[in-house]
N, C-alpha and C. Protein backbone atom coordinates (compact mmCIF):
# COMPACT_ATOMS: atom_id res chain seq x y z
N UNK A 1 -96.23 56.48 -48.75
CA UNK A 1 -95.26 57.14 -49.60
C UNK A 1 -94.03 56.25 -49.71
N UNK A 2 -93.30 55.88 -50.98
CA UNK A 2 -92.50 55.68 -50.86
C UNK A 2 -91.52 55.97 -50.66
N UNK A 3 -90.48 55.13 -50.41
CA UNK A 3 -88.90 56.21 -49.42
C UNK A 3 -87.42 55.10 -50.31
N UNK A 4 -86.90 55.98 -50.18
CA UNK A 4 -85.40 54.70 -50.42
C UNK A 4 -84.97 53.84 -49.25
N UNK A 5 -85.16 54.73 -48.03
CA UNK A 5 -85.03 53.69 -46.91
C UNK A 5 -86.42 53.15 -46.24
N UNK A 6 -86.23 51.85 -45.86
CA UNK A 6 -87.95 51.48 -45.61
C UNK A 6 -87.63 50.64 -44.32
N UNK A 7 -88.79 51.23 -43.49
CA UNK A 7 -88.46 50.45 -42.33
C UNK A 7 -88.12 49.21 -41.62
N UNK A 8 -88.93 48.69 -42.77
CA UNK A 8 -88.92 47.15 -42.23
C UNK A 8 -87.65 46.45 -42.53
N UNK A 9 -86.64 47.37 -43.29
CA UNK A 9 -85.08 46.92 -43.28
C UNK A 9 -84.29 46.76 -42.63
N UNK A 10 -84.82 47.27 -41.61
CA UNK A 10 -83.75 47.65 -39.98
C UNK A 10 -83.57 46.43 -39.56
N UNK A 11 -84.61 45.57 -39.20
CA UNK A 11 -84.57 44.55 -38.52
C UNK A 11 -83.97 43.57 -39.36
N UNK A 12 -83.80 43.85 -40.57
CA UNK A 12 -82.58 42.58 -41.68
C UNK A 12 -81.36 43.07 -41.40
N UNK A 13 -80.94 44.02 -40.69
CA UNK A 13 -79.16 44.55 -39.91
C UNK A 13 -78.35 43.06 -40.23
N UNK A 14 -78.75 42.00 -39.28
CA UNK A 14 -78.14 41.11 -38.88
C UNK A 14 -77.44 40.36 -40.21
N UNK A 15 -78.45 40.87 -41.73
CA UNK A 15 -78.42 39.25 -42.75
C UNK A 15 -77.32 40.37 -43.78
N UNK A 16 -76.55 41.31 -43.40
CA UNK A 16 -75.03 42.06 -43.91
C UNK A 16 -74.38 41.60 -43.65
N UNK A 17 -74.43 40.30 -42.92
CA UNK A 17 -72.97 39.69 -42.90
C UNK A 17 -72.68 38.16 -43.56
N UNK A 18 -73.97 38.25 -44.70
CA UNK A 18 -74.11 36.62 -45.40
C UNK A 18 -73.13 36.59 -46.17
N UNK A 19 -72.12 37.52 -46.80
CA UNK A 19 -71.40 37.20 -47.88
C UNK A 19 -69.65 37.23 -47.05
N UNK A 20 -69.94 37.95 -45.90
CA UNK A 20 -68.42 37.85 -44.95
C UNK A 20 -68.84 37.58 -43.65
N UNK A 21 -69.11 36.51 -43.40
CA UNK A 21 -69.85 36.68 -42.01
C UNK A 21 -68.64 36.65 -40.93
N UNK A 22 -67.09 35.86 -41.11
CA UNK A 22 -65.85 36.57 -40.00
C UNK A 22 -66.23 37.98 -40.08
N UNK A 23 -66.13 38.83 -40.88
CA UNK A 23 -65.97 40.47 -40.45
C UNK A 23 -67.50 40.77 -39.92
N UNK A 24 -68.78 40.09 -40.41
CA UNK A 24 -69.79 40.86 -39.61
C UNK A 24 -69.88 40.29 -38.24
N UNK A 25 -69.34 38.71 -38.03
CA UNK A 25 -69.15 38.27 -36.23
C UNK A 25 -68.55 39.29 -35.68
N UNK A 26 -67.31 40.10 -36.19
CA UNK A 26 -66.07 40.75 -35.52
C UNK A 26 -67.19 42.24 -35.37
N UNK A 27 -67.50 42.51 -36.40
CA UNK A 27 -68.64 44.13 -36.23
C UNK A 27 -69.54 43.98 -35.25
N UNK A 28 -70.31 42.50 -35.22
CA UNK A 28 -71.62 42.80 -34.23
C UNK A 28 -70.95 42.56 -32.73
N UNK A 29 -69.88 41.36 -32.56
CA UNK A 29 -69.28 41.69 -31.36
C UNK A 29 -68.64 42.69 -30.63
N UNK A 30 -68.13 43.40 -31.75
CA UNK A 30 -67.52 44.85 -31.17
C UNK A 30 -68.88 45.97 -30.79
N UNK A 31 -69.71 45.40 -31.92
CA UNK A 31 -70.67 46.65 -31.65
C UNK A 31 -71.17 46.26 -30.33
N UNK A 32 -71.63 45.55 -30.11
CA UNK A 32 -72.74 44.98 -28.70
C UNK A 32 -71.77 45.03 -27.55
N UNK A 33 -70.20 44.92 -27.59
CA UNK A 33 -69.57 45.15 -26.26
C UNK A 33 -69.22 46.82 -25.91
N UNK A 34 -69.62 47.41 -27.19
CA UNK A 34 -69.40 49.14 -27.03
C UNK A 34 -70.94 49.52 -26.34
N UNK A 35 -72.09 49.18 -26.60
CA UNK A 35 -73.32 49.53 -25.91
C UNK A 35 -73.28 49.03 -24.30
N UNK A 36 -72.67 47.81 -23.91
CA UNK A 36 -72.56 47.57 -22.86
C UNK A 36 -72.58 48.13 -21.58
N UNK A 37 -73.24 48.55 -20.64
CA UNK A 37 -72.86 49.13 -19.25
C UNK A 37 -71.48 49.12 -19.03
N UNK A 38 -70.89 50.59 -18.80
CA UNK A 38 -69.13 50.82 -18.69
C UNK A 38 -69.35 51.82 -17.58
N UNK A 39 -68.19 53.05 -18.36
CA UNK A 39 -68.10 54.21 -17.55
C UNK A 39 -69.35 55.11 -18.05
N UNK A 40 -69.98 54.73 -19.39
CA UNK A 40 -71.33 55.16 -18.93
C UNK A 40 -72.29 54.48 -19.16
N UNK A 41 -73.39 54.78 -18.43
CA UNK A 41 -74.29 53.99 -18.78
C UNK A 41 -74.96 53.67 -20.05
N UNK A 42 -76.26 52.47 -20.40
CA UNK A 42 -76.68 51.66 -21.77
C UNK A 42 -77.34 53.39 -22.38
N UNK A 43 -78.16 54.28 -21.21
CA UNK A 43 -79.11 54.77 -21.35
C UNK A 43 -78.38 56.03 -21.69
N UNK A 44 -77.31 56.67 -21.77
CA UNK A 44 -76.02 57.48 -22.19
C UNK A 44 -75.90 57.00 -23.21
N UNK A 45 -75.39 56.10 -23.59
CA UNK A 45 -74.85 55.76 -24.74
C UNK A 45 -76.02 55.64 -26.18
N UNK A 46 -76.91 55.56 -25.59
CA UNK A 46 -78.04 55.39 -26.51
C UNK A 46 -78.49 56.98 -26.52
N UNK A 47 -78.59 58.10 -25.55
CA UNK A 47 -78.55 59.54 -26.62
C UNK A 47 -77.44 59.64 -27.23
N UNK A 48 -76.31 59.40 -26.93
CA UNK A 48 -75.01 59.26 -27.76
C UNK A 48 -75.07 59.05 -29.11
N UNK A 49 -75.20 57.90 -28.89
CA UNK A 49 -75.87 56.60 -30.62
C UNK A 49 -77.13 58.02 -30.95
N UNK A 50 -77.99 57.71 -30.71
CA UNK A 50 -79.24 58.86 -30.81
C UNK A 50 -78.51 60.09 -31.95
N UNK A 51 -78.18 61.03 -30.68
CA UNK A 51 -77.22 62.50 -31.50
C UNK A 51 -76.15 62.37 -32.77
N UNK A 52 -75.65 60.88 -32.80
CA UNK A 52 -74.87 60.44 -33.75
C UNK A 52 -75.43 60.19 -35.10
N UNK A 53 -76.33 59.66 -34.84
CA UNK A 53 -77.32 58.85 -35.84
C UNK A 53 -78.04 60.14 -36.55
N UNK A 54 -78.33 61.29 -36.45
CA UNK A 54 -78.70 62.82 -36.48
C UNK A 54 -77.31 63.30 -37.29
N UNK A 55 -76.52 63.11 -36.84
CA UNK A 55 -75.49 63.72 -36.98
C UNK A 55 -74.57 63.02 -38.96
N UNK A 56 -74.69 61.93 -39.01
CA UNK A 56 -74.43 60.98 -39.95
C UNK A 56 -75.91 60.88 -40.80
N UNK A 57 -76.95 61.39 -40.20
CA UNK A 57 -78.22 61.29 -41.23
C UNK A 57 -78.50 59.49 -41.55
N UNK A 58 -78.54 58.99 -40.69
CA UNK A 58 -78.86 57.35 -41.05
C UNK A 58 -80.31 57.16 -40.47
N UNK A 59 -81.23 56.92 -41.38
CA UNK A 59 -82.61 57.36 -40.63
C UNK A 59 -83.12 55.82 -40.36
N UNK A 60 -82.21 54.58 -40.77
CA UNK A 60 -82.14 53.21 -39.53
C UNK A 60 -81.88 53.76 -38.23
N UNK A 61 -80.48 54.21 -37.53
CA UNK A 61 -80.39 54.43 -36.40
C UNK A 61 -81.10 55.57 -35.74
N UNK A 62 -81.53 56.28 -36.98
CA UNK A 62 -82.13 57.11 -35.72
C UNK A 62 -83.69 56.54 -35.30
N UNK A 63 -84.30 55.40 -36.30
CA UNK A 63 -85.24 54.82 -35.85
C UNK A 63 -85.11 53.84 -34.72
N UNK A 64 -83.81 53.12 -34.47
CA UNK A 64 -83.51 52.42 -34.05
C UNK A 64 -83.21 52.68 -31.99
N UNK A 65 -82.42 54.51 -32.55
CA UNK A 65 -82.06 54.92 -31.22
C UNK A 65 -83.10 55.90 -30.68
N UNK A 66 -83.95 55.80 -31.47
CA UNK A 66 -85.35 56.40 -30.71
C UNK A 66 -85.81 55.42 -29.78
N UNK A 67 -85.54 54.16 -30.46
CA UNK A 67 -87.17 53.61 -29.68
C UNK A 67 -85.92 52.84 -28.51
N UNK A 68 -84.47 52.79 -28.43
CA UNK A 68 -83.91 52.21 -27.47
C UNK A 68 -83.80 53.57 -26.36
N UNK A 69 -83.62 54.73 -26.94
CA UNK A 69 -83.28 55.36 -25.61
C UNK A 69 -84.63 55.89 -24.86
N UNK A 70 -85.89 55.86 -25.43
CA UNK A 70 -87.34 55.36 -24.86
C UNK A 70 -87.16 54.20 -23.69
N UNK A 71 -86.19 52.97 -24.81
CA UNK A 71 -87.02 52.13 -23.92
C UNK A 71 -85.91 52.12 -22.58
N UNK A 72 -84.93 52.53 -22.51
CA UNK A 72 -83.50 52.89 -21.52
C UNK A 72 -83.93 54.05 -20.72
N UNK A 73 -85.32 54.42 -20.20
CA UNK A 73 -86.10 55.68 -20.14
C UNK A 73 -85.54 56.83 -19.87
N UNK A 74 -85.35 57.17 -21.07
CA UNK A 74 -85.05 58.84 -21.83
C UNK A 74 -86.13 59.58 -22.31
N UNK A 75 -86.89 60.84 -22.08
CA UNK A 75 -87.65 61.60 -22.55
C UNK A 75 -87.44 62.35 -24.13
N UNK A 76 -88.37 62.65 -24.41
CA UNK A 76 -88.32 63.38 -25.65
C UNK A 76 -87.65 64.52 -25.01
N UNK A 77 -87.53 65.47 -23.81
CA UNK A 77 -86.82 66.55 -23.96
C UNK A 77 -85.42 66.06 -23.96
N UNK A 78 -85.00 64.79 -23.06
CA UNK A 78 -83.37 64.47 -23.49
C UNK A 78 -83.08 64.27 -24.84
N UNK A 79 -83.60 63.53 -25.43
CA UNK A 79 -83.32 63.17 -26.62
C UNK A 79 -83.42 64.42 -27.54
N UNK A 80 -84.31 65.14 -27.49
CA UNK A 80 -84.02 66.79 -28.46
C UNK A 80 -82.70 67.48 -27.93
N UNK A 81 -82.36 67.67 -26.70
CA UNK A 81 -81.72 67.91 -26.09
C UNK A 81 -80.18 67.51 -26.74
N UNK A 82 -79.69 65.92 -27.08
CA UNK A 82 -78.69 65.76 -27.61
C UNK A 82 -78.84 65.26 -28.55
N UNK A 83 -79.88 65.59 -29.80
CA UNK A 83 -79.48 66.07 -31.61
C UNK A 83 -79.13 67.44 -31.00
N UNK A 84 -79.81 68.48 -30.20
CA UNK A 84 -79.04 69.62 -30.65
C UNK A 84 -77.87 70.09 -30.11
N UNK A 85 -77.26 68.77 -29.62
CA UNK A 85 -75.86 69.35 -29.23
C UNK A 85 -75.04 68.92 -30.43
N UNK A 86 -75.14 67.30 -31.12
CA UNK A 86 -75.16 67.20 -32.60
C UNK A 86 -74.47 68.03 -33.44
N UNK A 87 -76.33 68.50 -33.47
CA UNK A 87 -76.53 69.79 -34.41
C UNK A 87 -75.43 71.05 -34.32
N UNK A 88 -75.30 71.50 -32.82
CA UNK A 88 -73.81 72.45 -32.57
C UNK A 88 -72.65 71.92 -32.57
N UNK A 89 -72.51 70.62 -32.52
CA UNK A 89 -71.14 70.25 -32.63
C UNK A 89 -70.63 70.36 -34.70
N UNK A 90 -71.70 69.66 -35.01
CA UNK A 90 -72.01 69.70 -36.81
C UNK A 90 -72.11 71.11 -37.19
N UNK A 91 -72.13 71.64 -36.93
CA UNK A 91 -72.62 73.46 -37.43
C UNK A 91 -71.13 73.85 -37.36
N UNK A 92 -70.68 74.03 -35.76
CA UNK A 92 -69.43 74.59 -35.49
C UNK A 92 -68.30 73.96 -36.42
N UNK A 93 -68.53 72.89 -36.54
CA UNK A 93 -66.98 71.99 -37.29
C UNK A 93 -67.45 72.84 -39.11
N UNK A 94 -68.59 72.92 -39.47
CA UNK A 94 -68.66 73.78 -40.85
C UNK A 94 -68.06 74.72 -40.70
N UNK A 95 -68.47 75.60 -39.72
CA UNK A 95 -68.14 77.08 -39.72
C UNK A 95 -66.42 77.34 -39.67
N UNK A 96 -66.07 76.37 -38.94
CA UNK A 96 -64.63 76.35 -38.50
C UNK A 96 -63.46 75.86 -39.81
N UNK A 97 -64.77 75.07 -40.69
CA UNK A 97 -63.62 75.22 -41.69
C UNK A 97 -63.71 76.73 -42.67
N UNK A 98 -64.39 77.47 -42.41
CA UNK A 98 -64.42 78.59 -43.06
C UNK A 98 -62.92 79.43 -42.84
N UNK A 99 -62.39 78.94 -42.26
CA UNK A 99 -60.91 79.30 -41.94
C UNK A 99 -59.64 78.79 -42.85
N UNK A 100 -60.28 77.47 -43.48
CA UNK A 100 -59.28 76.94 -44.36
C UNK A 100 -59.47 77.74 -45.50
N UNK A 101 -60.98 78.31 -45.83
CA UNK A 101 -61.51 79.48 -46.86
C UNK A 101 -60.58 80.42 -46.66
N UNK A 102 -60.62 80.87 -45.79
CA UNK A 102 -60.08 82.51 -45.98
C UNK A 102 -58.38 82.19 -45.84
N UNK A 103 -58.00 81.14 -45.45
CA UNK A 103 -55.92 80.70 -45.38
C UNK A 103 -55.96 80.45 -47.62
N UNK A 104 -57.29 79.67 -47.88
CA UNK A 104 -56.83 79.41 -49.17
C UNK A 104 -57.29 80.97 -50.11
N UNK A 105 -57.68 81.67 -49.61
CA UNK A 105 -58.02 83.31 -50.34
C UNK A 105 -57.15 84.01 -49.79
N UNK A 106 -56.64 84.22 -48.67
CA UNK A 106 -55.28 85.11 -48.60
C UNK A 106 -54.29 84.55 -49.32
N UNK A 107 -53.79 83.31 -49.90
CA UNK A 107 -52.52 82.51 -50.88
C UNK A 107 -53.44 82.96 -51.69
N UNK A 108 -53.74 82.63 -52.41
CA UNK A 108 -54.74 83.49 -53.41
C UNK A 108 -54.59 84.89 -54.02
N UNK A 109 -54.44 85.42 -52.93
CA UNK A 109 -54.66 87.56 -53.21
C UNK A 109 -53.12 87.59 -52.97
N UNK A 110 -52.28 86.81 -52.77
CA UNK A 110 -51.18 87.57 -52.39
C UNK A 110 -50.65 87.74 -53.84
């Protein structure tokens, strides 16, 4: 089936930085010192990346942070585990603007 995003694109990440390659050196170095072993670990940060990648709908990273927080050995129940915290963090921030709804319908009715 065809798709707009296709897999075998993932692994061309690197060739986004042929037309500015100062700003993609400065992106991939920042990116690769943020995955780094810190205050948490590679294998944290990759359900992190994971639930994020869910969260932003980028179906590169979430191909990407599947098969790293596999290989950082994470189970399929962790990894369901944090899309659906994601998923409640993404739900709650909708619902919560339902409040700017009802501040812009009370100015409204008055």
């Amino acid at each position: 089936m065809e798709t707009y995003y296709k897999p075998e694109d993932l692994p061309k990440f690197q060739e986004i930085g042929k037309e500015a390659p100062d700003l993609a050196k400065k992106f991939f170095e920042y990116y690769n010192t943020v995955f780094e072993e810190g205050e948490l670990t590679e294998r944290e940060k990759s359900l992190i990346a994971l639930a994020v990648a869910h969260a932003v709908q980028c179906p590169y990273c979430i191909d990407a942070y599947t098969q790293t927080c596999l290989e950082k050995g994470s189970h399929l129940g962790e990894m369901t585990e944090a899309i659906h915290v994601a998923v409640a963090i993404r739900g709650g921030a909708s619902l919560v603007h339902g409040l700017q709804m009802h501040n812009a319908a009370d100015k409204i009715s008055m």
